[in-house]
C-alpha atoms as a PDB file:
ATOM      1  CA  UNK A   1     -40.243   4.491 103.469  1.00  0.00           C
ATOM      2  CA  UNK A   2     -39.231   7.342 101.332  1.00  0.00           C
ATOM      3  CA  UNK A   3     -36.833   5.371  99.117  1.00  0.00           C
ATOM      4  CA  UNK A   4     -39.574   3.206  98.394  1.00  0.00           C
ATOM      5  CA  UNK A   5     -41.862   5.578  97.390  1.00  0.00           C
ATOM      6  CA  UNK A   6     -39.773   7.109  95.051  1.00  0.00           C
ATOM      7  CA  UNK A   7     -39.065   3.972  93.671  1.00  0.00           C
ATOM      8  CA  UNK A   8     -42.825   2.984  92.971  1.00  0.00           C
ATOM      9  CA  UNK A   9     -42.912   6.796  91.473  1.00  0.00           C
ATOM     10  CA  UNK A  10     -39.987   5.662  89.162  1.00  0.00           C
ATOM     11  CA  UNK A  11     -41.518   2.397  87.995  1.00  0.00           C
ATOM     12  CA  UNK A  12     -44.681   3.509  87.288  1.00  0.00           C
ATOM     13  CA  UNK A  13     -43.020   6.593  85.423  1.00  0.00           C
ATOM     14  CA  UNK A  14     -41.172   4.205  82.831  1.00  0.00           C
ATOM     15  CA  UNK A  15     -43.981   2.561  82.470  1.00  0.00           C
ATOM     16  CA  UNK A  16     -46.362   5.588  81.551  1.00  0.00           C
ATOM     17  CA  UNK A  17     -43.669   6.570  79.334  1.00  0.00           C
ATOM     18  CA  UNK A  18     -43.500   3.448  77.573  1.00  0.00           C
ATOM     19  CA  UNK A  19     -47.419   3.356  77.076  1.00  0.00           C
ATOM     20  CA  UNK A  20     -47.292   6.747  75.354  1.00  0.00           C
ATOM     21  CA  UNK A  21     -44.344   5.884  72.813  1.00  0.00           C
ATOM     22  CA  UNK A  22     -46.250   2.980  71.789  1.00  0.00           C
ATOM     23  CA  UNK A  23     -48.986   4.982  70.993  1.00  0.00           C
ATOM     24  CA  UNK A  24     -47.097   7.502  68.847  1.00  0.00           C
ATOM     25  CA  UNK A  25     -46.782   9.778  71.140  1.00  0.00           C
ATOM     26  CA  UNK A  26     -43.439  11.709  70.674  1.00  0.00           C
ATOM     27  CA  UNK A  27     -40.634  12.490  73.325  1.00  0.00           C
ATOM     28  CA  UNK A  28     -41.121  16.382  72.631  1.00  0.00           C
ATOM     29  CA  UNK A  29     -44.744  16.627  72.998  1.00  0.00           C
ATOM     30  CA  UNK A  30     -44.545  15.099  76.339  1.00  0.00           C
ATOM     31  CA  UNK A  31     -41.698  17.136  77.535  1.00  0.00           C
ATOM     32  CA  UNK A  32     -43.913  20.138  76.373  1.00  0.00           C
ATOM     33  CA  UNK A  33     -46.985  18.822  78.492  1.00  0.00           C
ATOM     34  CA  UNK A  34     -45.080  18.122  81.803  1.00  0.00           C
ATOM     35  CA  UNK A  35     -42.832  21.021  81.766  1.00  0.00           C
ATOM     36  CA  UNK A  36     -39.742  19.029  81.121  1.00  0.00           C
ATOM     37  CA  UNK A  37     -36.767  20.105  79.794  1.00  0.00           C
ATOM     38  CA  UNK A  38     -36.830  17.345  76.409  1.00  0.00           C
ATOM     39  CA  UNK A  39     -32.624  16.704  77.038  1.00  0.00           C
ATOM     40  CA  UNK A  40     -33.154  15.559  80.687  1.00  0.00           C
ATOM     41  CA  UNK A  41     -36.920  13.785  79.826  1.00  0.00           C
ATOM     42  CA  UNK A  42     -34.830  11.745  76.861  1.00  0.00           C
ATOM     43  CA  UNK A  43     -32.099  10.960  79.614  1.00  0.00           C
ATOM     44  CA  UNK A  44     -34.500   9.692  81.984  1.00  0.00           C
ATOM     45  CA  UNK A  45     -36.149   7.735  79.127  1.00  0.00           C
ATOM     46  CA  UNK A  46     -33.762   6.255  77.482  1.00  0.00           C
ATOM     47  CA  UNK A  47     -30.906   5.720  80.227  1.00  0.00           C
ATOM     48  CA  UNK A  48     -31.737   6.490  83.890  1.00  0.00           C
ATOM     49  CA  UNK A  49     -34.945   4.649  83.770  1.00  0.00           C
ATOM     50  CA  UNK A  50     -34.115   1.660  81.889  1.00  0.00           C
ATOM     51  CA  UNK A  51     -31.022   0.799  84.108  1.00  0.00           C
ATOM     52  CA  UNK A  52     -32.873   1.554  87.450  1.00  0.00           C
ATOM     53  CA  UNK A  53     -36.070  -0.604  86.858  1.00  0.00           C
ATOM     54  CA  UNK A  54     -33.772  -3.543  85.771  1.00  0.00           C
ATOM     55  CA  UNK A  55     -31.194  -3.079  88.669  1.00  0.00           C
ATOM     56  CA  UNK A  56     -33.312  -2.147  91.583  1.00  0.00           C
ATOM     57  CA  UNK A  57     -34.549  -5.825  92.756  1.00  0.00           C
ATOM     58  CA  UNK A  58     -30.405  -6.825  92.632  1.00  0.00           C
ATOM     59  CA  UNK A  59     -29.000  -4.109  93.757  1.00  0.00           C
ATOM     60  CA  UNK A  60     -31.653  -2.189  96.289  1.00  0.00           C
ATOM     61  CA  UNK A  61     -32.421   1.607  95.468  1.00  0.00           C
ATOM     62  CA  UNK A  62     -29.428   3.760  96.361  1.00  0.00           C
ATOM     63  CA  UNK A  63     -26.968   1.684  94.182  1.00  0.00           C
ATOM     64  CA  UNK A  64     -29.729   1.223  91.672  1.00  0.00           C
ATOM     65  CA  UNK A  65     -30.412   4.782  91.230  1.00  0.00           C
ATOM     66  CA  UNK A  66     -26.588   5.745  91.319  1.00  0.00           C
ATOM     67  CA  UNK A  67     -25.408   3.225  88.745  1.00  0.00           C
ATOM     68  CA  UNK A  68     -28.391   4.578  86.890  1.00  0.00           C
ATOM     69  CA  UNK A  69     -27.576   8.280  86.994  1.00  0.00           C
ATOM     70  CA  UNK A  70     -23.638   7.625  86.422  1.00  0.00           C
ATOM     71  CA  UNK A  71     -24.483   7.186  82.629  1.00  0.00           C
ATOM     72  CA  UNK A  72     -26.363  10.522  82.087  1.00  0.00           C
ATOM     73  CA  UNK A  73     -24.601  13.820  82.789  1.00  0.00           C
ATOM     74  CA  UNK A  74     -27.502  16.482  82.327  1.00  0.00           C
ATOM     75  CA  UNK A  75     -29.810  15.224  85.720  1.00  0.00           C
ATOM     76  CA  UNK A  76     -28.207  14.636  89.134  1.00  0.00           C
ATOM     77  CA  UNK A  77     -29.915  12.437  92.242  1.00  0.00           C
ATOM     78  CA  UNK A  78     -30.483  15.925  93.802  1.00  0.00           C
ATOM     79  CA  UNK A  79     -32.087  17.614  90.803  1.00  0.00           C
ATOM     80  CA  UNK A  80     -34.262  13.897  90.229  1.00  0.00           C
ATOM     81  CA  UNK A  81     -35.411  13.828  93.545  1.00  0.00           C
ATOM     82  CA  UNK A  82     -36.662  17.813  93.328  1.00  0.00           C
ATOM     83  CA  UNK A  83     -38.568  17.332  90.152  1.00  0.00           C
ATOM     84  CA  UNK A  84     -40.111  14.114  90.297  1.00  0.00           C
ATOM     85  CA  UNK A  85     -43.196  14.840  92.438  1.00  0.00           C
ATOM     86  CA  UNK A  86     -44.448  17.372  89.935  1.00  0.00           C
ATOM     87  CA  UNK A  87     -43.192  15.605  86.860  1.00  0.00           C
ATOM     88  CA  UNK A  88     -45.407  12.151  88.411  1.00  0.00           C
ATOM     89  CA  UNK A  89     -48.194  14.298  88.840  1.00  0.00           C
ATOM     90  CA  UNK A  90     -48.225  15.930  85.032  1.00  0.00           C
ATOM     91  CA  UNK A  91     -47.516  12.482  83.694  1.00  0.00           C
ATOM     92  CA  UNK A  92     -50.414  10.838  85.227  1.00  0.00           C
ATOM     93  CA  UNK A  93     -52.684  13.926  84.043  1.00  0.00           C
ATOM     94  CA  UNK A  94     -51.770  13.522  80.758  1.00  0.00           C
ATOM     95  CA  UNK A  95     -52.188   9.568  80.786  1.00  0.00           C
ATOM     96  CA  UNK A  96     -55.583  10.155  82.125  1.00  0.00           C
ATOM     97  CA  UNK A  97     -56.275  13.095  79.458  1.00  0.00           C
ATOM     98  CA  UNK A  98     -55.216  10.338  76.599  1.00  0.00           C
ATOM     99  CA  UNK A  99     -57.585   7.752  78.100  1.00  0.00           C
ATOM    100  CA  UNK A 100     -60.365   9.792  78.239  1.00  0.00           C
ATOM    101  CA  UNK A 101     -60.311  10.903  75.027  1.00  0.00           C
ATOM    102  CA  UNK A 102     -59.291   7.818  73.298  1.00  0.00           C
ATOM    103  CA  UNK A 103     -62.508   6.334  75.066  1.00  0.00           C
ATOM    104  CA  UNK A 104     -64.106   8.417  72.014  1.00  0.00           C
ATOM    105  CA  UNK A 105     -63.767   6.440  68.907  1.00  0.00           C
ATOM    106  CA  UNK A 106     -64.559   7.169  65.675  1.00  0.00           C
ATOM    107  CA  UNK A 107     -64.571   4.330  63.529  1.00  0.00           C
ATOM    108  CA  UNK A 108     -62.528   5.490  59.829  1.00  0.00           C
ATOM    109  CA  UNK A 109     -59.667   7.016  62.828  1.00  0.00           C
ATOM    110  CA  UNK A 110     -59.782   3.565  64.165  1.00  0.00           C
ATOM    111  CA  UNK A 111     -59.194   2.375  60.803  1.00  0.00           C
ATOM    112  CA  UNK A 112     -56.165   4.133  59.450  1.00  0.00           C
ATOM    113  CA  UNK A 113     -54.700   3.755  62.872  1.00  0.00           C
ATOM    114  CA  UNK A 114     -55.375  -0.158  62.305  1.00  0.00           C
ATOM    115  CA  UNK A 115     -54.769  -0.392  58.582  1.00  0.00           C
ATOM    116  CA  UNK A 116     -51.054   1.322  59.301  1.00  0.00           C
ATOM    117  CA  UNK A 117     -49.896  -0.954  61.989  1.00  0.00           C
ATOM    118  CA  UNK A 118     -50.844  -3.386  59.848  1.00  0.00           C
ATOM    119  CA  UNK A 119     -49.214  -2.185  56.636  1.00  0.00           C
ATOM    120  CA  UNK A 120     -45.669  -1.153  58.228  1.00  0.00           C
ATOM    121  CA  UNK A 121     -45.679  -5.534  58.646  1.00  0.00           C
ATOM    122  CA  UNK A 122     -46.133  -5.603  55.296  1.00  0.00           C
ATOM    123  CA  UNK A 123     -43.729  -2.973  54.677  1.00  0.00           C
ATOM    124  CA  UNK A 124     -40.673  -5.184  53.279  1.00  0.00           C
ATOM    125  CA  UNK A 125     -39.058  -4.411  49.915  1.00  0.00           C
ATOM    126  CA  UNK A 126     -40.611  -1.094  49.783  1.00  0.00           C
ATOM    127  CA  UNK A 127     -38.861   0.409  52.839  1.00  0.00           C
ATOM    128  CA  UNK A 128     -36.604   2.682  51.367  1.00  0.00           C
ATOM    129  CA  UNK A 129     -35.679   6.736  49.783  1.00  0.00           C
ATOM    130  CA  UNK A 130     -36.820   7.607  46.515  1.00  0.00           C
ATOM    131  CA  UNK A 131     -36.664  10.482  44.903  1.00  0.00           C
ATOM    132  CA  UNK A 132     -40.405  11.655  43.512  1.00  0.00           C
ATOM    133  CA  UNK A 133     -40.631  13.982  39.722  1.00  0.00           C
ATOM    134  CA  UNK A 134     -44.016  15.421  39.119  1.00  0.00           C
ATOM    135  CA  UNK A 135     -45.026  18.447  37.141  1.00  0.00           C
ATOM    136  CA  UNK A 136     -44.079  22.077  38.878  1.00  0.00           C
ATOM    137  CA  UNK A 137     -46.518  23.850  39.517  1.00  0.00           C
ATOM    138  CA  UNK A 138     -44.635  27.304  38.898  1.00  0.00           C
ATOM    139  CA  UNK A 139     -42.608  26.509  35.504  1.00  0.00           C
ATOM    140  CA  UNK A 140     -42.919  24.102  32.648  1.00  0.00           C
ATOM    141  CA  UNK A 141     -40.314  21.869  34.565  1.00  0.00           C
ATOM    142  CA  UNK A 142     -39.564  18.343  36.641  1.00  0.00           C
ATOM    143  CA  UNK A 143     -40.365  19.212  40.641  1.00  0.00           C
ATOM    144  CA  UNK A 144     -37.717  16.806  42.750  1.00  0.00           C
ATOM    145  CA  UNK A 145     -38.607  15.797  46.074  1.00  0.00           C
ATOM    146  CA  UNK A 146     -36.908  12.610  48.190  1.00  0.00           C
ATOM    147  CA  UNK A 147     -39.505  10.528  49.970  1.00  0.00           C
ATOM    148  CA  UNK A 148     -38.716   7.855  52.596  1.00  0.00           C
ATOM    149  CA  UNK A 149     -40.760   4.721  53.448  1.00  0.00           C
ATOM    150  CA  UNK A 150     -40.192   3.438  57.143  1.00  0.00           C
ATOM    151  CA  UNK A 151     -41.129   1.589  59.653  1.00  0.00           C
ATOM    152  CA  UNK A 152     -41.441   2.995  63.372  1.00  0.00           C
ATOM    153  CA  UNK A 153     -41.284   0.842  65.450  1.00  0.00           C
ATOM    154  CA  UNK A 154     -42.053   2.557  68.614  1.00  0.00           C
ATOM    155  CA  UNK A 155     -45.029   4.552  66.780  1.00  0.00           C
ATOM    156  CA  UNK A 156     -45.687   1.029  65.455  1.00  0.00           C
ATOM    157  CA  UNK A 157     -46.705   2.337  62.138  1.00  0.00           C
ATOM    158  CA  UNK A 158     -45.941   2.665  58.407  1.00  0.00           C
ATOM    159  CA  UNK A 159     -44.189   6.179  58.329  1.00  0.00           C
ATOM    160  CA  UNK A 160     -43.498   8.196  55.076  1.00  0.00           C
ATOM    161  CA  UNK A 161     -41.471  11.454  55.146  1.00  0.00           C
ATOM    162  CA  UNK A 162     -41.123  14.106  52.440  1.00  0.00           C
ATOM    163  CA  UNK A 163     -38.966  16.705  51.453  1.00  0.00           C
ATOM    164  CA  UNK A 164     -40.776  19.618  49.917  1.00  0.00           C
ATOM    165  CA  UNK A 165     -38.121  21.866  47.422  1.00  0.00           C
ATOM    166  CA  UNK A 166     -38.525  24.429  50.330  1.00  0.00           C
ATOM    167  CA  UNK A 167     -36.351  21.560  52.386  1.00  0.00           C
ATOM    168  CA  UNK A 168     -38.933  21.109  54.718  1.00  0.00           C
ATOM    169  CA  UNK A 169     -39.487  17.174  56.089  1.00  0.00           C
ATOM    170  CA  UNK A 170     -43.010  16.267  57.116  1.00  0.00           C
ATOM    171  CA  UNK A 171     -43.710  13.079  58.293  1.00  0.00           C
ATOM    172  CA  UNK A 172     -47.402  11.104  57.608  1.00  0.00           C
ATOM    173  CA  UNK A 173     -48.229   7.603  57.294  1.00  0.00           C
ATOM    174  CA  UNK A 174     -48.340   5.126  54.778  1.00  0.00           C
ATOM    175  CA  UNK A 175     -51.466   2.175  53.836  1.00  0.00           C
ATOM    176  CA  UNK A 176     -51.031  -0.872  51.695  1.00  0.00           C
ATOM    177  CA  UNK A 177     -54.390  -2.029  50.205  1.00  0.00           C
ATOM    178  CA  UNK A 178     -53.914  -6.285  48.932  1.00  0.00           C
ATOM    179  CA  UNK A 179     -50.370  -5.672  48.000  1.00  0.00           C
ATOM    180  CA  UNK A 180     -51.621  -3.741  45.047  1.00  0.00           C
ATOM    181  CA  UNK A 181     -52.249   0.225  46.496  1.00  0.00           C
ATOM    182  CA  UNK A 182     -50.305   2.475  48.584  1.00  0.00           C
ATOM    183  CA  UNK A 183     -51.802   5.286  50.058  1.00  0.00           C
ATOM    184  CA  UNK A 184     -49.706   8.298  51.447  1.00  0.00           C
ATOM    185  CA  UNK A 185     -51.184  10.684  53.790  1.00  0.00           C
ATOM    186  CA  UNK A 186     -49.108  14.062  54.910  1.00  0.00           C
ATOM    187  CA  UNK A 187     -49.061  17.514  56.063  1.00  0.00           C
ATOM    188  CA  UNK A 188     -47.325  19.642  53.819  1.00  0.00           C
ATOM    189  CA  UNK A 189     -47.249  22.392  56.415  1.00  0.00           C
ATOM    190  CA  UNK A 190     -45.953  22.120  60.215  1.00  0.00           C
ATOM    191  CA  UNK A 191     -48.615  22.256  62.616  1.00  0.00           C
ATOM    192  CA  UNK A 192     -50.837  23.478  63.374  1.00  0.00           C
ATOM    193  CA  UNK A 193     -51.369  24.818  59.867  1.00  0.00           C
ATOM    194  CA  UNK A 194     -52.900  21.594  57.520  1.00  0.00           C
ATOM    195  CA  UNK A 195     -52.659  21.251  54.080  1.00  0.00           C
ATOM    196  CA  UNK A 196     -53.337  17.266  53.105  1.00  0.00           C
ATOM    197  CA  UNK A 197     -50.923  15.884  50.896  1.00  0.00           C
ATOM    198  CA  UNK A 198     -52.412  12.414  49.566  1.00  0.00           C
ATOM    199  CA  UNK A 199     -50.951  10.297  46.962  1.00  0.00           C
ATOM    200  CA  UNK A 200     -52.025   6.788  45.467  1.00  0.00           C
ATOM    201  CA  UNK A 201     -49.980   4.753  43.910  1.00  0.00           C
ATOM    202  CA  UNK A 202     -49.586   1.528  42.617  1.00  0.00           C
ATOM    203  CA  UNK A 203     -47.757  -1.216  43.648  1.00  0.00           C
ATOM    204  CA  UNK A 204     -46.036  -3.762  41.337  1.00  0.00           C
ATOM    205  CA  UNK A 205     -46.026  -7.500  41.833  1.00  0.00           C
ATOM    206  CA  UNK A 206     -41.687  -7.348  42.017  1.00  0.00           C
ATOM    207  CA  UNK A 207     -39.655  -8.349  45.008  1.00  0.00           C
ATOM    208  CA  UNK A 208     -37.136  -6.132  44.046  1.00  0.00           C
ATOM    209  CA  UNK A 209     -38.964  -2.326  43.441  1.00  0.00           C
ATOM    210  CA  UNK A 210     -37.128   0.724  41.018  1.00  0.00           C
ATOM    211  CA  UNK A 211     -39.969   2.995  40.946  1.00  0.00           C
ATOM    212  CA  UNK A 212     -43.715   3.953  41.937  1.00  0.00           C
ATOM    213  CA  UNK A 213     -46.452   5.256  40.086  1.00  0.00           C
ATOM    214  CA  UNK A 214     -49.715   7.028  41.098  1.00  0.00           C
ATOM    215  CA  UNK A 215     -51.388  10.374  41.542  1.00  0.00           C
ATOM    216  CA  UNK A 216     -51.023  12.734  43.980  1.00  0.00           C
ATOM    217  CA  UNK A 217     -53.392  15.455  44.981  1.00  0.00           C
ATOM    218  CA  UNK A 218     -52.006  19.235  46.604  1.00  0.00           C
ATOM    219  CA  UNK A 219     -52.874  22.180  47.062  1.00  0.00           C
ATOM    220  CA  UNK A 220     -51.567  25.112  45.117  1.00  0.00           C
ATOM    221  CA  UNK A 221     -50.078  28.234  46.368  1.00  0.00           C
ATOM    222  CA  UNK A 222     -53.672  29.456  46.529  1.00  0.00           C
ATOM    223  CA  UNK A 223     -54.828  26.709  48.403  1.00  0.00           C
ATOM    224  CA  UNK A 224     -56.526  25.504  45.354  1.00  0.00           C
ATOM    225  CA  UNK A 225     -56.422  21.184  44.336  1.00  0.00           C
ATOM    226  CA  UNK A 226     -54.217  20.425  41.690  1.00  0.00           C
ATOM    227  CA  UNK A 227     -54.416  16.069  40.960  1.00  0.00           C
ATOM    228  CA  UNK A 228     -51.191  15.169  38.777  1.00  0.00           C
ATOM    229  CA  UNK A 229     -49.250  12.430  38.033  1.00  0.00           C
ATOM    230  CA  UNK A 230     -46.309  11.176  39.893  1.00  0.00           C
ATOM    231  CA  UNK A 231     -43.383   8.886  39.814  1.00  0.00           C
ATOM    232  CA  UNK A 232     -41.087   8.044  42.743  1.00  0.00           C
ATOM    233  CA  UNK A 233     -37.628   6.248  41.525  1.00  0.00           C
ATOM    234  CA  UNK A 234     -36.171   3.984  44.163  1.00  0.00           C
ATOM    235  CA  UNK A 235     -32.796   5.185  45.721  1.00  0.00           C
ATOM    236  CA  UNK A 236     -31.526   3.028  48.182  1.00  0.00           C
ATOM    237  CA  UNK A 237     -32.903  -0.072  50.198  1.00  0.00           C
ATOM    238  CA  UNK A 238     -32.631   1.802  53.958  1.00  0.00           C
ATOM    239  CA  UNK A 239     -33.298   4.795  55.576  1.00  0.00           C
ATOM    240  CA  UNK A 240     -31.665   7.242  57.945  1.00  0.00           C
ATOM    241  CA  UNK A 241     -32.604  10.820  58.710  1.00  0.00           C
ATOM    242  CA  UNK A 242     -28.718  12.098  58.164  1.00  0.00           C
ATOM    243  CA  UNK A 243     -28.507  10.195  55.103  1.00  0.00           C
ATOM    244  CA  UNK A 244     -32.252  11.578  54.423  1.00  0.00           C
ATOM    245  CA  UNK A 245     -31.042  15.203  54.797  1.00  0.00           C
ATOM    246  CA  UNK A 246     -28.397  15.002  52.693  1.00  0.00           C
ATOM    247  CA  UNK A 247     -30.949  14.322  49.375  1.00  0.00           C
ATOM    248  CA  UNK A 248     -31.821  18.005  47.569  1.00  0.00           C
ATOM    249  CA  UNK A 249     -34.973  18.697  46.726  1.00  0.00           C
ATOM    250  CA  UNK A 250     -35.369  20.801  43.418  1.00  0.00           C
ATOM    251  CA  UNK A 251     -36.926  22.218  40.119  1.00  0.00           C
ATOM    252  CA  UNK A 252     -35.463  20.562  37.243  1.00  0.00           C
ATOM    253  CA  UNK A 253     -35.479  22.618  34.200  1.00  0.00           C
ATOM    254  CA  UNK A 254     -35.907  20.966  30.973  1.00  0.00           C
ATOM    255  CA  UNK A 255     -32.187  21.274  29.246  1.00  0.00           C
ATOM    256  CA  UNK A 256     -30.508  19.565  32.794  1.00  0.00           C
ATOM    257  CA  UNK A 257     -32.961  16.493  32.230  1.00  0.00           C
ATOM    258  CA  UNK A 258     -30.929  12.845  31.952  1.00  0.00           C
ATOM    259  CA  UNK A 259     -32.295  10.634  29.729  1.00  0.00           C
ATOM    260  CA  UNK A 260     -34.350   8.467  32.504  1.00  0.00           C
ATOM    261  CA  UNK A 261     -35.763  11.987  33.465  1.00  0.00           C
ATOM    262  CA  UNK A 262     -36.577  13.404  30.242  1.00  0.00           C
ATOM    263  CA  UNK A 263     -39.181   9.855  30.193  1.00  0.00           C
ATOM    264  CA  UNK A 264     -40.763  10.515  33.542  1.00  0.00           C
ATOM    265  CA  UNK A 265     -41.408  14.152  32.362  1.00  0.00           C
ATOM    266  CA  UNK A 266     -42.956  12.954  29.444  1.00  0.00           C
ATOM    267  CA  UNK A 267     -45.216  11.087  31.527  1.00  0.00           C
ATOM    268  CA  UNK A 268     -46.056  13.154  34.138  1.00  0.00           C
ATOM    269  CA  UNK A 269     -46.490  16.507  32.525  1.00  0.00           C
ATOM    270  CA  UNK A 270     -48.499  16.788  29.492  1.00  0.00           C
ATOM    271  CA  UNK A 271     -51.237  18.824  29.403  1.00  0.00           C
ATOM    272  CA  UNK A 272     -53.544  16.115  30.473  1.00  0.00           C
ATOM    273  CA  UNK A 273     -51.431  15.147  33.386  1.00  0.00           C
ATOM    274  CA  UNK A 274     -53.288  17.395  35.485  1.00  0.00           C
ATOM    275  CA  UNK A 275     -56.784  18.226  37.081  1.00  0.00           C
ATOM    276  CA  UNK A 276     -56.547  21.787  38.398  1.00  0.00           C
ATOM    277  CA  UNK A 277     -59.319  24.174  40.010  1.00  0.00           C
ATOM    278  CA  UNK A 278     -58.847  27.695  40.598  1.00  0.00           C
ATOM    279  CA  UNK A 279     -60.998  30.350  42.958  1.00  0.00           C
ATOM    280  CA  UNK A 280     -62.817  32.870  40.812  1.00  0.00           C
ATOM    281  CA  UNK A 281     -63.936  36.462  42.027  1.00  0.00           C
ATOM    282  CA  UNK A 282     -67.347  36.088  41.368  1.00  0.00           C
ATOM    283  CA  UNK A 283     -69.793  37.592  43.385  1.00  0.00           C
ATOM    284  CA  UNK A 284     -72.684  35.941  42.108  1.00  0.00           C
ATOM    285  CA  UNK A 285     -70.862  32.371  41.930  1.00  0.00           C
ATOM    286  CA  UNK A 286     -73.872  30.584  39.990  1.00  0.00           C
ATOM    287  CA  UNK A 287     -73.320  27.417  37.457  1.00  0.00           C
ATOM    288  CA  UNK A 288     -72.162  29.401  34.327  1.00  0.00           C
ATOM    289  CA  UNK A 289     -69.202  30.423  36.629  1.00  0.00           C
ATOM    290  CA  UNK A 290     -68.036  27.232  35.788  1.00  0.00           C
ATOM    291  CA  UNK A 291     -66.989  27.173  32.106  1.00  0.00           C
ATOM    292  CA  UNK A 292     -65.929  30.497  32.817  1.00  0.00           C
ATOM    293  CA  UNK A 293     -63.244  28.439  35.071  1.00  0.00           C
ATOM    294  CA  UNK A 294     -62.495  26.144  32.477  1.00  0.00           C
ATOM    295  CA  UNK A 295     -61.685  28.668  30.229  1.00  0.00           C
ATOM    296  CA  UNK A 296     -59.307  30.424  32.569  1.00  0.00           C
ATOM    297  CA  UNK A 297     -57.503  26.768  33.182  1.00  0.00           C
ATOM    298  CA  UNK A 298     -56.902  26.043  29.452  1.00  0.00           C
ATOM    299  CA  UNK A 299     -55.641  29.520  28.434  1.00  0.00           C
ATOM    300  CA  UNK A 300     -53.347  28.853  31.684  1.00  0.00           C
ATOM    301  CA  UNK A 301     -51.938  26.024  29.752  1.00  0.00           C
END
């Protein structure tokens, strides 16, 4: 009677913790919310669990659950047995937290969550690394940062990834709009600070993609919006986060520039490549405040 109610507690544990990858939900965060070490929570995910539920009809429990743990070498069938009660318990508290609070709906969430399981389908020839050049926003120079285009397939959405010049990777997701628009959406910042990072660009009607171009709206060190032109130049057809790491991310200054570089600098950073505010120390803060701005942003230039 025991054995089989530790293997219903099994069961329906893979199964919770299949529901919650599918809905993005990441191997970390629920480690975090059941008190679960992430190395043994990943073991039980990805090996002890898998083997169990498949072998457990054939084989009957004991043999099922020791086949299962011979492949993992982090949990034993004592250790299992001693945290599984309050590791069931967690996981169905956090199930039902999810439920409740997706019952909630707002319809523009519903939409991007929609519109990027949708778009990662029409992912395709743009799946990929590039490397993006836009305007610094410290020196008269090319900024350099790789961006990837994937697909997740467990998060079952569009996923872009960026690598800021302070080597920092931030993940967001990606939109397609009609084959024609691409809409990125990040977090420049790791939580729970936010700072949006959105960029539009335009997409080409080619099969076979060499670069991107759009606008891109960020924040400045001040917090302030600065809108400028970007270009992302295709690197390679696949992605993988150790090939991914392995991309720098820098400032280009102008006498390094290549010859295909030197162009996209002359595209993206003229004077009127850019739409910039800035935070003025007024303390009256009426409408003539505003030319005053404009002044400070074109002696800036």
């Amino acid at each position: 009677m025991e054995n089989q109610k530790v293997q219903e507690q099994l069961i329906d544990i893979y199964t919770r913790l299949k529901q919650l990858k599918s809905e993005g939900v990441k191997m970390k965060d629920i480690a975090e919310r059941t008190n679960m070490v992430p190395s043994v929570l990943s073991a039980l995910h990805t090996s002890v669990l898998p083997v169990f539920c498949k072998q457990v009809d054939e084989k009957g429990f004991d043999k099922a659950l020791d086949d299962a743990l011979s492949n993992v070498n982090n949990l034993s069938k004592k250790r299992l047995l001693e945290l599984l009660e309050k590791f069931h318990e967690q996981l169905i508290a956090l199930c039902s937290e999810r439920k409740t609070s997706a019952s909630v709906t707002h319809p523009f969430l519903d939409f991007l969550r929609s519109a990027t399981r949708i778009s990662a389908k029409k992912l395709g020839s743009l799946k990929g690394t590039y490397m993006s050049y836009s305007c610094s926003s410290s020196v008269k120079a090319l900024k350099a940062e790789p961006f990837y285009f994937d697909a997740d397939e467990e998060a079952n959405s569009f996923i872009v990834g960026r690598k800021s010049i302070h080597n920092a990777i931030r993940e967001g997701i990606g939109v397609i709009q009609e084959r024609q628009i691409l809409y990125l959406l990040l977090n420049a910042f790791q939580e729970p600070n936010m700072s949006l990072v959105t960029v539009y660009l335009q997409l080409p009607f080619l099969e076979n993609i060499h670069f991107l171009k759009g606008i891109y709206l960020v924040p400045d060190y001040n917090k302030n919006p600065i809108a400028r032109r970007i270009v992302l130049i295709k690197l390679s057809d696949d992605y993988s986060p150790e090939s991914f790491e392995q991309i720098e991310a820098r400032i280009i200054m102008r006498d390094e520039f290549t010859e295909e570089q030197q162009m996209v600098y002359d595209y993206t950073c003229g004077n009127a490549d850019s739409i910039k505010m800035c935070s003025l120390p007024s303390p009256k803060l009426d409408l003539r405040d505003l030319s005053m701005e404009k002044k400070i942003l074109e002696f800036g230039e």
